[in-house]
PDB file of N, CA and C in Angstrom:
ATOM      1  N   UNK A   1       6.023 -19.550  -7.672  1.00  0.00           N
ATOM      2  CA  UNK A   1       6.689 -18.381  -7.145  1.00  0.00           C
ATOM      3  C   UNK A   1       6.235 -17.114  -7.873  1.00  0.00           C
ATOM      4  N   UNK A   2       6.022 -17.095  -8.938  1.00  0.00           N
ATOM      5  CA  UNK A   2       5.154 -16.136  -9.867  1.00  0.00           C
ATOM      6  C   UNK A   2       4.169 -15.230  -9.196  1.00  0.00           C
ATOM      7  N   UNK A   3       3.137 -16.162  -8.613  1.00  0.00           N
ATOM      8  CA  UNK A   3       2.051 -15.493  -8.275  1.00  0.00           C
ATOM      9  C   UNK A   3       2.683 -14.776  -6.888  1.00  0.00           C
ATOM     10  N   UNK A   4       3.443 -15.025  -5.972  1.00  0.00           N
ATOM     11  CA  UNK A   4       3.855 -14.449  -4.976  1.00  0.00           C
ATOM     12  C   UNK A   4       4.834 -13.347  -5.485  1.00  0.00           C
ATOM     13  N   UNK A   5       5.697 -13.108  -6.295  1.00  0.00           N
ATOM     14  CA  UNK A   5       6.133 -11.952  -7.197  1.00  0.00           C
ATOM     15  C   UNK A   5       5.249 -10.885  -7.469  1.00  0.00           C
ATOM     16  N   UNK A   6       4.368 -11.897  -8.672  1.00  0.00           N
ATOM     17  CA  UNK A   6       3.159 -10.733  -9.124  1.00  0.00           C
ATOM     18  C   UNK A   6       2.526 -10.401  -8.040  1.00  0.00           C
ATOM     19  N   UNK A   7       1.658 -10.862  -7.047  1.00  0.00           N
ATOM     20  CA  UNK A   7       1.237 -10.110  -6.122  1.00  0.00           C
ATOM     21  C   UNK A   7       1.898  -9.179  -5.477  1.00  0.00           C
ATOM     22  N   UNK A   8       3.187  -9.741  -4.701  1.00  0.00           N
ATOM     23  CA  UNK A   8       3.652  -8.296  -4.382  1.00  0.00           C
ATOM     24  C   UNK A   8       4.576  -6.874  -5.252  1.00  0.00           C
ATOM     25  N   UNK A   9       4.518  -6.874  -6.851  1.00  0.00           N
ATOM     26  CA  UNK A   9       4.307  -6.134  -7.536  1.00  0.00           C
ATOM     27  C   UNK A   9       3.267  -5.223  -7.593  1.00  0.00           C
ATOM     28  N   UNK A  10       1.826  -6.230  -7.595  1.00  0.00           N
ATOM     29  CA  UNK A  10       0.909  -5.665  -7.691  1.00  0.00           C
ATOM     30  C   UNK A  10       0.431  -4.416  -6.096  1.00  0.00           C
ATOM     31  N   UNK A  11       0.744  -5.307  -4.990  1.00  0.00           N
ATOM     32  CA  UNK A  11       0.862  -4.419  -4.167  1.00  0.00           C
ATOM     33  C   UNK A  11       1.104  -3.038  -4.474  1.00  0.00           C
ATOM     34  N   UNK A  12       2.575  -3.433  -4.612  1.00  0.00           N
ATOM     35  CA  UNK A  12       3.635  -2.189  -4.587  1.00  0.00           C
ATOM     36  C   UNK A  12       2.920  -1.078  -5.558  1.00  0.00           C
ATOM     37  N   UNK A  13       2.240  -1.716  -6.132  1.00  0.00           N
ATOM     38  CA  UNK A  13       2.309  -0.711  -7.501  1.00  0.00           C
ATOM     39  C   UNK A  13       0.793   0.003  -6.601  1.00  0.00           C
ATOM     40  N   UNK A  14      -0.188  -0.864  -6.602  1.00  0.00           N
ATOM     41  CA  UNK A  14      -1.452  -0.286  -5.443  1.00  0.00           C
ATOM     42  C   UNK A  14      -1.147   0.934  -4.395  1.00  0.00           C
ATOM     43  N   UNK A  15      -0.489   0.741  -3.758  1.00  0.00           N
ATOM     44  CA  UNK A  15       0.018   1.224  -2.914  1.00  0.00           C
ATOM     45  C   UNK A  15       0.407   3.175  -3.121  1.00  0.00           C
ATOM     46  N   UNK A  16       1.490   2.889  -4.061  1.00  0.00           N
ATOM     47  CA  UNK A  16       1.922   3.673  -4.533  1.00  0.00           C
ATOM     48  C   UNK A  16       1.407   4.940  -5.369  1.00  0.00           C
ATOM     49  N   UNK A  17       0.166   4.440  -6.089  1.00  0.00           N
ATOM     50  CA  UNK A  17      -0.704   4.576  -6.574  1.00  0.00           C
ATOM     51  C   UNK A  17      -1.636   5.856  -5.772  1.00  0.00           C
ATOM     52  N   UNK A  18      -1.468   5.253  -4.422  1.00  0.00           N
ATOM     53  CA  UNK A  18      -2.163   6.123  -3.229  1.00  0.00           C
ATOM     54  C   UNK A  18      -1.078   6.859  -2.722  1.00  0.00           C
ATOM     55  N   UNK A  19      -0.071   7.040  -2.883  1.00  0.00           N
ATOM     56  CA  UNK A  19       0.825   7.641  -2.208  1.00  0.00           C
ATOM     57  C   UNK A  19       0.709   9.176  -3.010  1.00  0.00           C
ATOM     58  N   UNK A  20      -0.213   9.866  -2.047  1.00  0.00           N
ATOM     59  CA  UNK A  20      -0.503  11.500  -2.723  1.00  0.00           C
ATOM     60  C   UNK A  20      -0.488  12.082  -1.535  1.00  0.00           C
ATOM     61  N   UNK A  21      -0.177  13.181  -1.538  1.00  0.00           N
ATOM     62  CA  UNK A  21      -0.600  14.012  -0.787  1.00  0.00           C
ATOM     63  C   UNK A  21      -2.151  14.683  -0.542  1.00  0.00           C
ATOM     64  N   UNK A  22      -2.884  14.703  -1.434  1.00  0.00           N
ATOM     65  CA  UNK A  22      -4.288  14.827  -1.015  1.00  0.00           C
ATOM     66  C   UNK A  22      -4.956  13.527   0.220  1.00  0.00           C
ATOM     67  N   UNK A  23      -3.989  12.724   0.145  1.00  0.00           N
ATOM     68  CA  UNK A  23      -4.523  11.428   1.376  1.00  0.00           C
ATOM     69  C   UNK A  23      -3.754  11.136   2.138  1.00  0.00           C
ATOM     70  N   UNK A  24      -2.519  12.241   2.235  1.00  0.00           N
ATOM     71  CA  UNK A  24      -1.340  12.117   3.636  1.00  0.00           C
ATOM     72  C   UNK A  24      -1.891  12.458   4.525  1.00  0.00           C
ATOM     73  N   UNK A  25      -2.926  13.492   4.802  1.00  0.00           N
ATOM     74  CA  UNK A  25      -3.407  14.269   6.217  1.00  0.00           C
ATOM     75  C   UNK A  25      -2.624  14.890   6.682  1.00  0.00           C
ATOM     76  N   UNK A  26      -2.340  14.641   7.872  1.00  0.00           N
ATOM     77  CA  UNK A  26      -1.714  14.460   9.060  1.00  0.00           C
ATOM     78  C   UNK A  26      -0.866  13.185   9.896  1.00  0.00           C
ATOM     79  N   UNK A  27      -0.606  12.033   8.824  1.00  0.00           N
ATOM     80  CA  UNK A  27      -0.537  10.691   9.381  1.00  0.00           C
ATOM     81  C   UNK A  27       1.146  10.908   9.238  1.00  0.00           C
ATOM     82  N   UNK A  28       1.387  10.331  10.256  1.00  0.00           N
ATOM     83  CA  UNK A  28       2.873   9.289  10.209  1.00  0.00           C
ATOM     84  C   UNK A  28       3.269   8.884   8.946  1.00  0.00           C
ATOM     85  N   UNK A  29       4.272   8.926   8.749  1.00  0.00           N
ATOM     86  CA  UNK A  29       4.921   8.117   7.060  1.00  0.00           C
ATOM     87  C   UNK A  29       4.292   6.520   7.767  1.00  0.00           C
ATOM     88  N   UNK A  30       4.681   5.933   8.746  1.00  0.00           N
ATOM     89  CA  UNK A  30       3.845   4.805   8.830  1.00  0.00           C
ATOM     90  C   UNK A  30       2.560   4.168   9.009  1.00  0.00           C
ATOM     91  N   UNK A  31       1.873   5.590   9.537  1.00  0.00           N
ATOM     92  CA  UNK A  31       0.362   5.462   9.587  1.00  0.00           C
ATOM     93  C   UNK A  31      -0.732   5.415   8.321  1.00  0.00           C
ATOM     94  N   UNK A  32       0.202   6.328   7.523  1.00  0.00           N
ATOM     95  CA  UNK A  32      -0.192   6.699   6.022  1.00  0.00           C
ATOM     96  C   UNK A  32       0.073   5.669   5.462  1.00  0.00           C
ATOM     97  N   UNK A  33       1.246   4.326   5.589  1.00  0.00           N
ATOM     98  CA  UNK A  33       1.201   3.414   4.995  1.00  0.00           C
ATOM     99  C   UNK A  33       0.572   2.739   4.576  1.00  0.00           C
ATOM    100  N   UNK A  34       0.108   2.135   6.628  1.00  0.00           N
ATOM    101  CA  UNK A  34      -1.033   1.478   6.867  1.00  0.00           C
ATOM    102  C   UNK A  34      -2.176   1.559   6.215  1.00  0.00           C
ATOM    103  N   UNK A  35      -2.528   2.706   6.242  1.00  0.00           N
ATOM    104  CA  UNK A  35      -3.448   3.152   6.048  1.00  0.00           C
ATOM    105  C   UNK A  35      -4.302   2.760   4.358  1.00  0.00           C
ATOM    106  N   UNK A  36      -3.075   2.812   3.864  1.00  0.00           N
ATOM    107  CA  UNK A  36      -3.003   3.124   2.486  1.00  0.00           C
ATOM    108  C   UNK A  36      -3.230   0.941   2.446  1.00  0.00           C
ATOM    109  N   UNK A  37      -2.529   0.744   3.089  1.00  0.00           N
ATOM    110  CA  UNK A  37      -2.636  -0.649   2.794  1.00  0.00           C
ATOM    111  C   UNK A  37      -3.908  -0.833   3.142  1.00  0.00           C
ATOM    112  N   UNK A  38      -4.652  -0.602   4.012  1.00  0.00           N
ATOM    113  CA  UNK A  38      -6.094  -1.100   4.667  1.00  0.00           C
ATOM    114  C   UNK A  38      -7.127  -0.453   3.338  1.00  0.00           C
ATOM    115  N   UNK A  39      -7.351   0.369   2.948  1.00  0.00           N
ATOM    116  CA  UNK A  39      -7.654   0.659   1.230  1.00  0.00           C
ATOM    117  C   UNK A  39      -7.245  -0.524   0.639  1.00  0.00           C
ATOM    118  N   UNK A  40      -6.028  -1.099  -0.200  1.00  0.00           N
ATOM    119  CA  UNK A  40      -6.677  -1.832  -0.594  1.00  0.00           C
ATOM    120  C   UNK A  40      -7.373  -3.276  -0.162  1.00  0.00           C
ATOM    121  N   UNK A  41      -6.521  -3.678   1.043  1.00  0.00           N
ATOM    122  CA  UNK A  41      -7.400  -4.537   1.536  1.00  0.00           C
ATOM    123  C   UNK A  41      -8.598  -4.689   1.336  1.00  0.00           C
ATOM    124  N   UNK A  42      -9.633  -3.622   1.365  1.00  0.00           N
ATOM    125  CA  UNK A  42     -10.562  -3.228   1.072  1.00  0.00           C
ATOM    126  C   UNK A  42     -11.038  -3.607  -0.272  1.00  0.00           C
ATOM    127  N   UNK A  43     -10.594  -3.938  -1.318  1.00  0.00           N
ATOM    128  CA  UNK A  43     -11.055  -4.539  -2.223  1.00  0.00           C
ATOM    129  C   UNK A  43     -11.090  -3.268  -3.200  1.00  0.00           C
ATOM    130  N   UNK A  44     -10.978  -3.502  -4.413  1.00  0.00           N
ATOM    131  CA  UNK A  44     -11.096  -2.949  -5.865  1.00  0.00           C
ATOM    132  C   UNK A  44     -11.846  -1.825  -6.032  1.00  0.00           C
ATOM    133  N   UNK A  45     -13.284  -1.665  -5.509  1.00  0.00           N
ATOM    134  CA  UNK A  45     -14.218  -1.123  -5.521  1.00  0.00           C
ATOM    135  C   UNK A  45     -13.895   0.036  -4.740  1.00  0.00           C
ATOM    136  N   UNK A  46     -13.283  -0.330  -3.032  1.00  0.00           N
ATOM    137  CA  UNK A  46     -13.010   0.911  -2.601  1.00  0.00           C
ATOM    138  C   UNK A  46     -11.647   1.214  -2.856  1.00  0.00           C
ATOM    139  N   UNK A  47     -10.850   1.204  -3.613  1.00  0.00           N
ATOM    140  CA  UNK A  47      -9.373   1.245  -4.261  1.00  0.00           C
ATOM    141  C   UNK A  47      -9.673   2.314  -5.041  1.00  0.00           C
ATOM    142  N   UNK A  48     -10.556   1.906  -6.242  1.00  0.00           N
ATOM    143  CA  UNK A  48     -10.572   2.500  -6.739  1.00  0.00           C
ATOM    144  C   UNK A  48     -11.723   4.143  -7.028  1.00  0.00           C
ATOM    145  N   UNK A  49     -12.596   3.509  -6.184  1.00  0.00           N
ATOM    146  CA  UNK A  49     -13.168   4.950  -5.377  1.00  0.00           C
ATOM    147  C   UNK A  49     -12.618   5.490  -4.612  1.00  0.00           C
ATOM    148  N   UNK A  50     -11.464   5.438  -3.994  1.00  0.00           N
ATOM    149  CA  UNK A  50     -10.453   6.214  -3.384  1.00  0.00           C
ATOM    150  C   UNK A  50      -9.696   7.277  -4.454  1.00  0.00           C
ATOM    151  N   UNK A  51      -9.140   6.307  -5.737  1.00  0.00           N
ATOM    152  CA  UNK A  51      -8.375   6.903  -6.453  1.00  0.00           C
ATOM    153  C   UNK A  51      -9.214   8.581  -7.398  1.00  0.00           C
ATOM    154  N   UNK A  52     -10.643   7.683  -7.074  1.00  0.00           N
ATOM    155  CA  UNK A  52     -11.801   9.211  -8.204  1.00  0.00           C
ATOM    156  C   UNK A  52     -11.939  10.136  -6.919  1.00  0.00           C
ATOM    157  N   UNK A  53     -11.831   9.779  -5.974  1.00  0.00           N
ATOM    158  CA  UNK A  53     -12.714  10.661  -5.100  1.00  0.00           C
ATOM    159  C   UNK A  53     -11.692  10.691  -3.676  1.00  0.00           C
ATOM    160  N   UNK A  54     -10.983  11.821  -3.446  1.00  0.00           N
ATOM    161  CA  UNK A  54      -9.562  11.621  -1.886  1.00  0.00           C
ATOM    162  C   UNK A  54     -11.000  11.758  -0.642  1.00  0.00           C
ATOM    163  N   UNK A  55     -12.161  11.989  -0.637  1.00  0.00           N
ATOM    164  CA  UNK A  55     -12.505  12.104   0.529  1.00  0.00           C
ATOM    165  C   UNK A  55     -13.522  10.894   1.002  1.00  0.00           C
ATOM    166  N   UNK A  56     -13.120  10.335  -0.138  1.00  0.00           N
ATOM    167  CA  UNK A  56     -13.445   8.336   0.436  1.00  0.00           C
ATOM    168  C   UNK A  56     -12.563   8.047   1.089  1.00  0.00           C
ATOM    169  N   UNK A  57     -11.215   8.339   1.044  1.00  0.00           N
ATOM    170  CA  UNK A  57     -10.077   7.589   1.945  1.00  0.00           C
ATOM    171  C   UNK A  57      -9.977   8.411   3.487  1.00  0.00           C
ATOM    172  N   UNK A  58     -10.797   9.746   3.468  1.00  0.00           N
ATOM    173  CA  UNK A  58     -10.887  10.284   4.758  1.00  0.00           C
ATOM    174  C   UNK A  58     -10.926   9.414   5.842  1.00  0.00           C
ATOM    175  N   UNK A  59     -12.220   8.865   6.187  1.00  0.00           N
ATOM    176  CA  UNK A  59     -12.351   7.850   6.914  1.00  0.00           C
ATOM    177  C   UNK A  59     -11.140   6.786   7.169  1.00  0.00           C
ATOM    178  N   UNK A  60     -10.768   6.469   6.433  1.00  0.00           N
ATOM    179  CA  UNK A  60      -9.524   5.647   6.873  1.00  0.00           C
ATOM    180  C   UNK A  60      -8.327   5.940   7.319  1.00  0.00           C
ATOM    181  N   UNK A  61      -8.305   7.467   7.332  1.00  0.00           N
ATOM    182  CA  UNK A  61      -6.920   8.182   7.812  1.00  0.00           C
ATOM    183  C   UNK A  61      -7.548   8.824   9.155  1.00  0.00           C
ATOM    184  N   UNK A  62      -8.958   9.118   9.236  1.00  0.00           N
ATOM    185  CA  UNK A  62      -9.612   9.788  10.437  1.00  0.00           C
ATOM    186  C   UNK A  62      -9.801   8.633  11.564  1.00  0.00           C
ATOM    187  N   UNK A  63      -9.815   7.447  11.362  1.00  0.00           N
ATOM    188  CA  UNK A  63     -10.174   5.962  12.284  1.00  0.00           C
ATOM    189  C   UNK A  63      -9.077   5.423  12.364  1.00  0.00           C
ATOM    190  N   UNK A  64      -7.881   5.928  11.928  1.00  0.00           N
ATOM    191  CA  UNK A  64      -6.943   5.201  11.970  1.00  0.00           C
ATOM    192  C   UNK A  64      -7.293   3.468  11.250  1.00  0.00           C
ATOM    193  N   UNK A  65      -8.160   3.036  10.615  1.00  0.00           N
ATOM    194  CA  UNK A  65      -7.972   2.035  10.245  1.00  0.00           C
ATOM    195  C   UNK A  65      -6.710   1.479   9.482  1.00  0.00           C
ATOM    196  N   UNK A  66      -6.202   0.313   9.626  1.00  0.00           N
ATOM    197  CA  UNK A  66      -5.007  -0.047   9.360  1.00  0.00           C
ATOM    198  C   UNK A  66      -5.048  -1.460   8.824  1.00  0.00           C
ATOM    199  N   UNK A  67      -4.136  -2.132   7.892  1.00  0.00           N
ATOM    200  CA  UNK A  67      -3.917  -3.217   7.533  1.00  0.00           C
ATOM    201  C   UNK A  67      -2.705  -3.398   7.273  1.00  0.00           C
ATOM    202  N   UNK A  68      -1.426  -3.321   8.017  1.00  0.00           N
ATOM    203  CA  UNK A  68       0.225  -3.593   8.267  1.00  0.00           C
ATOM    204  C   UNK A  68       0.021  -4.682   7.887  1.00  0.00           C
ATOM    205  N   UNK A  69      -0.417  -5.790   8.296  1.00  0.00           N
ATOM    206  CA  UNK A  69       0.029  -7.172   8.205  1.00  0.00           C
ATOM    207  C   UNK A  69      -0.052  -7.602   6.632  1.00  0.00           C
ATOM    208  N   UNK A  70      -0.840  -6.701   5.611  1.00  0.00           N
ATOM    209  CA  UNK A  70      -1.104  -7.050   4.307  1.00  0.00           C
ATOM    210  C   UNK A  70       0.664  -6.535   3.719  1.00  0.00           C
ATOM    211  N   UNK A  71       1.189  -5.788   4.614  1.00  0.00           N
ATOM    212  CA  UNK A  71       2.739  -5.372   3.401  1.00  0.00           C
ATOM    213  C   UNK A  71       3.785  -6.926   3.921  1.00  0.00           C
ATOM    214  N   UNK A  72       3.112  -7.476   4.602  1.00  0.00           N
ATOM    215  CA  UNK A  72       4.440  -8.400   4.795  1.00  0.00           C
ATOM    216  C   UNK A  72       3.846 -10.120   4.231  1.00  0.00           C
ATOM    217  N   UNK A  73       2.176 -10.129   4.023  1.00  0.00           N
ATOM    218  CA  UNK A  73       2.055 -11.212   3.144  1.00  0.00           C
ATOM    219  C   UNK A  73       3.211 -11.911   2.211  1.00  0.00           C
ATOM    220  N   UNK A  74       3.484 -11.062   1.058  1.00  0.00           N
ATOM    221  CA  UNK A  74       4.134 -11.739   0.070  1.00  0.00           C
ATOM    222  C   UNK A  74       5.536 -12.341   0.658  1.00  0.00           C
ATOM    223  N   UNK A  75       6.349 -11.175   1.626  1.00  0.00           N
ATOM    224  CA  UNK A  75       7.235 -11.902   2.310  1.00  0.00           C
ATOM    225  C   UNK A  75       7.354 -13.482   3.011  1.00  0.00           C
ATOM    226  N   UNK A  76       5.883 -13.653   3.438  1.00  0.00           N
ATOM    227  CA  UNK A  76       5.589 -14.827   4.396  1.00  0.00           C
ATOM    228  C   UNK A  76       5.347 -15.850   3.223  1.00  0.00           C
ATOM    229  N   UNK A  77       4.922 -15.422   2.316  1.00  0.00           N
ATOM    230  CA  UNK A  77       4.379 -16.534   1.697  1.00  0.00           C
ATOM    231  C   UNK A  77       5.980 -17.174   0.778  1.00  0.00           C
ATOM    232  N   UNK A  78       6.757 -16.147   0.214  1.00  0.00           N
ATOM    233  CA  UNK A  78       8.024 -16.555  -0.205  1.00  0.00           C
ATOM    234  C   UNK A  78       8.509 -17.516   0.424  1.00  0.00           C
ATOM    235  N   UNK A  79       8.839 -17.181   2.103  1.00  0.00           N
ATOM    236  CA  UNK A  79       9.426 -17.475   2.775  1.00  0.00           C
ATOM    237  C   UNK A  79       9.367 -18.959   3.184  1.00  0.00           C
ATOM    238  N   UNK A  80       7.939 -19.262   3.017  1.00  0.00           N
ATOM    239  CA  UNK A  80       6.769 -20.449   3.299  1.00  0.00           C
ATOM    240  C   UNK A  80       8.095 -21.793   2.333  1.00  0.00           C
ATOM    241  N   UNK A  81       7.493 -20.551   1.105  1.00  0.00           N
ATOM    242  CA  UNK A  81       7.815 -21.501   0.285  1.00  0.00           C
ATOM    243  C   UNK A  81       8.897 -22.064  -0.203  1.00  0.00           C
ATOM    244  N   UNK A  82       9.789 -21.097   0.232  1.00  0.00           N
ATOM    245  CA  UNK A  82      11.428 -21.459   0.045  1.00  0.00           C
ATOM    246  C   UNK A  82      12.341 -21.964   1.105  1.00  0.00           C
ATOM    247  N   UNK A  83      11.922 -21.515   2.112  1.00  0.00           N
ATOM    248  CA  UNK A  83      12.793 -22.078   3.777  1.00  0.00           C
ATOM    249  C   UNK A  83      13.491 -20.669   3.790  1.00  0.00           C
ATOM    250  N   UNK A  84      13.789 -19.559   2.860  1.00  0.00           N
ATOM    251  CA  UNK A  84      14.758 -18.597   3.217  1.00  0.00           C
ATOM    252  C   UNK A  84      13.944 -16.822   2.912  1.00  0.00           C
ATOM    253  N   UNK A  85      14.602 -16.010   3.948  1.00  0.00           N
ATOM    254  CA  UNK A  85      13.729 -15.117   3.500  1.00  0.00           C
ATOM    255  C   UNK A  85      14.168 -13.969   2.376  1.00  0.00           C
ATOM    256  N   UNK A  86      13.090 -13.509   2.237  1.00  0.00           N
ATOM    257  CA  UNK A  86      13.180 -12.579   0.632  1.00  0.00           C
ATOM    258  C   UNK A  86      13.576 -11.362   0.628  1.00  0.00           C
ATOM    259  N   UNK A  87      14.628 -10.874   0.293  1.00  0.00           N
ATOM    260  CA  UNK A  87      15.309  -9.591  -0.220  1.00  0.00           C
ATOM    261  C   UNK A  87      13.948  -8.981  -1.372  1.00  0.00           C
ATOM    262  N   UNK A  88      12.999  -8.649  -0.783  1.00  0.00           N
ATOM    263  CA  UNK A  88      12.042  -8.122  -2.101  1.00  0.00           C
ATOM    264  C   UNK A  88      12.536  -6.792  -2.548  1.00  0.00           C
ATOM    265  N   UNK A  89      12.674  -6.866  -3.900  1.00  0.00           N
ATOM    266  CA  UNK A  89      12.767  -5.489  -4.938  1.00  0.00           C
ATOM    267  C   UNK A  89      12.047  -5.396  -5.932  1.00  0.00           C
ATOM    268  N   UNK A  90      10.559  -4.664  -5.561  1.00  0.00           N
ATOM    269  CA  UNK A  90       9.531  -4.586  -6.132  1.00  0.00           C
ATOM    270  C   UNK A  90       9.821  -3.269  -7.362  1.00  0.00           C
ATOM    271  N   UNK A  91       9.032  -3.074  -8.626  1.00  0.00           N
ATOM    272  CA  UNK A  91       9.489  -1.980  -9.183  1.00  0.00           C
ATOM    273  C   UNK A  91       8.994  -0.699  -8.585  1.00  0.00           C
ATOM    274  N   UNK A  92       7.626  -0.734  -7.545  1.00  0.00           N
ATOM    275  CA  UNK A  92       7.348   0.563  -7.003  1.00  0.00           C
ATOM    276  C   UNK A  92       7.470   0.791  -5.722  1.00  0.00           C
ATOM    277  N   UNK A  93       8.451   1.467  -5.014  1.00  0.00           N
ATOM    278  CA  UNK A  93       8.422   1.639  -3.727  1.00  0.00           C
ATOM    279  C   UNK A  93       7.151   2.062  -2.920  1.00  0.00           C
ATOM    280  N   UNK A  94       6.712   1.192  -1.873  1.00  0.00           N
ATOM    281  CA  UNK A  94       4.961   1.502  -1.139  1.00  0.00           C
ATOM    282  C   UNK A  94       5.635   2.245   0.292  1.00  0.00           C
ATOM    283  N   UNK A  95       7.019   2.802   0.495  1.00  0.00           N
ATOM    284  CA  UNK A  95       6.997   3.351   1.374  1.00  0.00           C
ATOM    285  C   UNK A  95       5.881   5.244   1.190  1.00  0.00           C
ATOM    286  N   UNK A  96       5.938   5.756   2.134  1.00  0.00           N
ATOM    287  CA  UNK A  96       5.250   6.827   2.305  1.00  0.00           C
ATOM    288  C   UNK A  96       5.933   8.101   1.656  1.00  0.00           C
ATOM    289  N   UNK A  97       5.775   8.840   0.699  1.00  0.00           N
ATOM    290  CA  UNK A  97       5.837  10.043   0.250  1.00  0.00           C
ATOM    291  C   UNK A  97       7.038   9.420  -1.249  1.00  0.00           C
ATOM    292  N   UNK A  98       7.173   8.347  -1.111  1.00  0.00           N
ATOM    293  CA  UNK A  98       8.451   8.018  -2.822  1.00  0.00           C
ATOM    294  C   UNK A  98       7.762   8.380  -4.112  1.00  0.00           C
ATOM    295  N   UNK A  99       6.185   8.342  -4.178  1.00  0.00           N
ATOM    296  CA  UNK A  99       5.544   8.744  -5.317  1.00  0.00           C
ATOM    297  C   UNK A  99       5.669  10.529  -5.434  1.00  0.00           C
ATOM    298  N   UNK A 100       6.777  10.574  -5.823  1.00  0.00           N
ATOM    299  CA  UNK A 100       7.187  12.064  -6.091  1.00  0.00           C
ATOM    300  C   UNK A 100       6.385  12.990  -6.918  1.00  0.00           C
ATOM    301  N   UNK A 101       5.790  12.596  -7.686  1.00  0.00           N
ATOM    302  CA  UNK A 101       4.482  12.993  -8.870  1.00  0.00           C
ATOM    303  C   UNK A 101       3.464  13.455  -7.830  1.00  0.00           C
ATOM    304  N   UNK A 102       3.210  12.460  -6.997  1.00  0.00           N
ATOM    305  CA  UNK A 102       1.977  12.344  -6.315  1.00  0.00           C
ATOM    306  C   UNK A 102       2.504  13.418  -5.119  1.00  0.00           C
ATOM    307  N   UNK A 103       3.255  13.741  -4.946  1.00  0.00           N
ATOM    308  CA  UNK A 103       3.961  14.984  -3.548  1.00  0.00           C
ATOM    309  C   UNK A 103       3.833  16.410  -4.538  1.00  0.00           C
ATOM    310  N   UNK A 104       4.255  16.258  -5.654  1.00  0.00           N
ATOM    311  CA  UNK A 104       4.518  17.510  -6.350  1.00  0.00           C
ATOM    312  C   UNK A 104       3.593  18.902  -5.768  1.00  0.00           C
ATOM    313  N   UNK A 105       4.089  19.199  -6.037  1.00  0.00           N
ATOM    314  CA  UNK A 105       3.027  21.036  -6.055  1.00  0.00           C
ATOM    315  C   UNK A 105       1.901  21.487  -7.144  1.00  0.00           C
TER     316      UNK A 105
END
């Protein structure tokens, strides 16, 4: 159960991470999610060339590319594993605009 915890920690914390306003655009609080999730989907490399550089993540807010189905993994996999589903309370909220640092002025 660990690794399904830590992963979706690790999410959360990924996620959040991206939650700036230099990579909101114009998107939906849910598009920007997505969005933000399909980054890291994307693997480490472009994660974290997102994080040095906001006009790597252009493209992914301009194509709408998306990866929703990656925020509900850890849920499924809990769920798998227990028969019941998960009240998750991660320490970083991955909804859209909660990284208040990252909104600032």
């Amino acid at each position: 159960m660990s690794l399904v915890t830590g992963f979706a920690e690790q999410l959360s914390w990924a996620l959040y991470q991206l939650d700036r306003k230099e990579y909101g655009y114009d998107l939906s609080d849910d598009a920007f999610l997505y969005t933000r999730a399909a980054v890291v989907a994307a693997g480490r490399v472009v994660f974290e060339s997102v994080l040095q550089d906001p006009a790597v993540f252009e493209p992914y807010a301009t194509d709408l590319i998306w990866a929703e189905s990656l925020l509900y993994t850890p849920d499924r996999a809990y769920e798998r594993i227990t028969g019941e589903a998960w009240d998750r309370d991660t320490r970083y909220s991955y909804e859209s605009c909660s990284n208040t640092e990252g909104w600032a002025d």
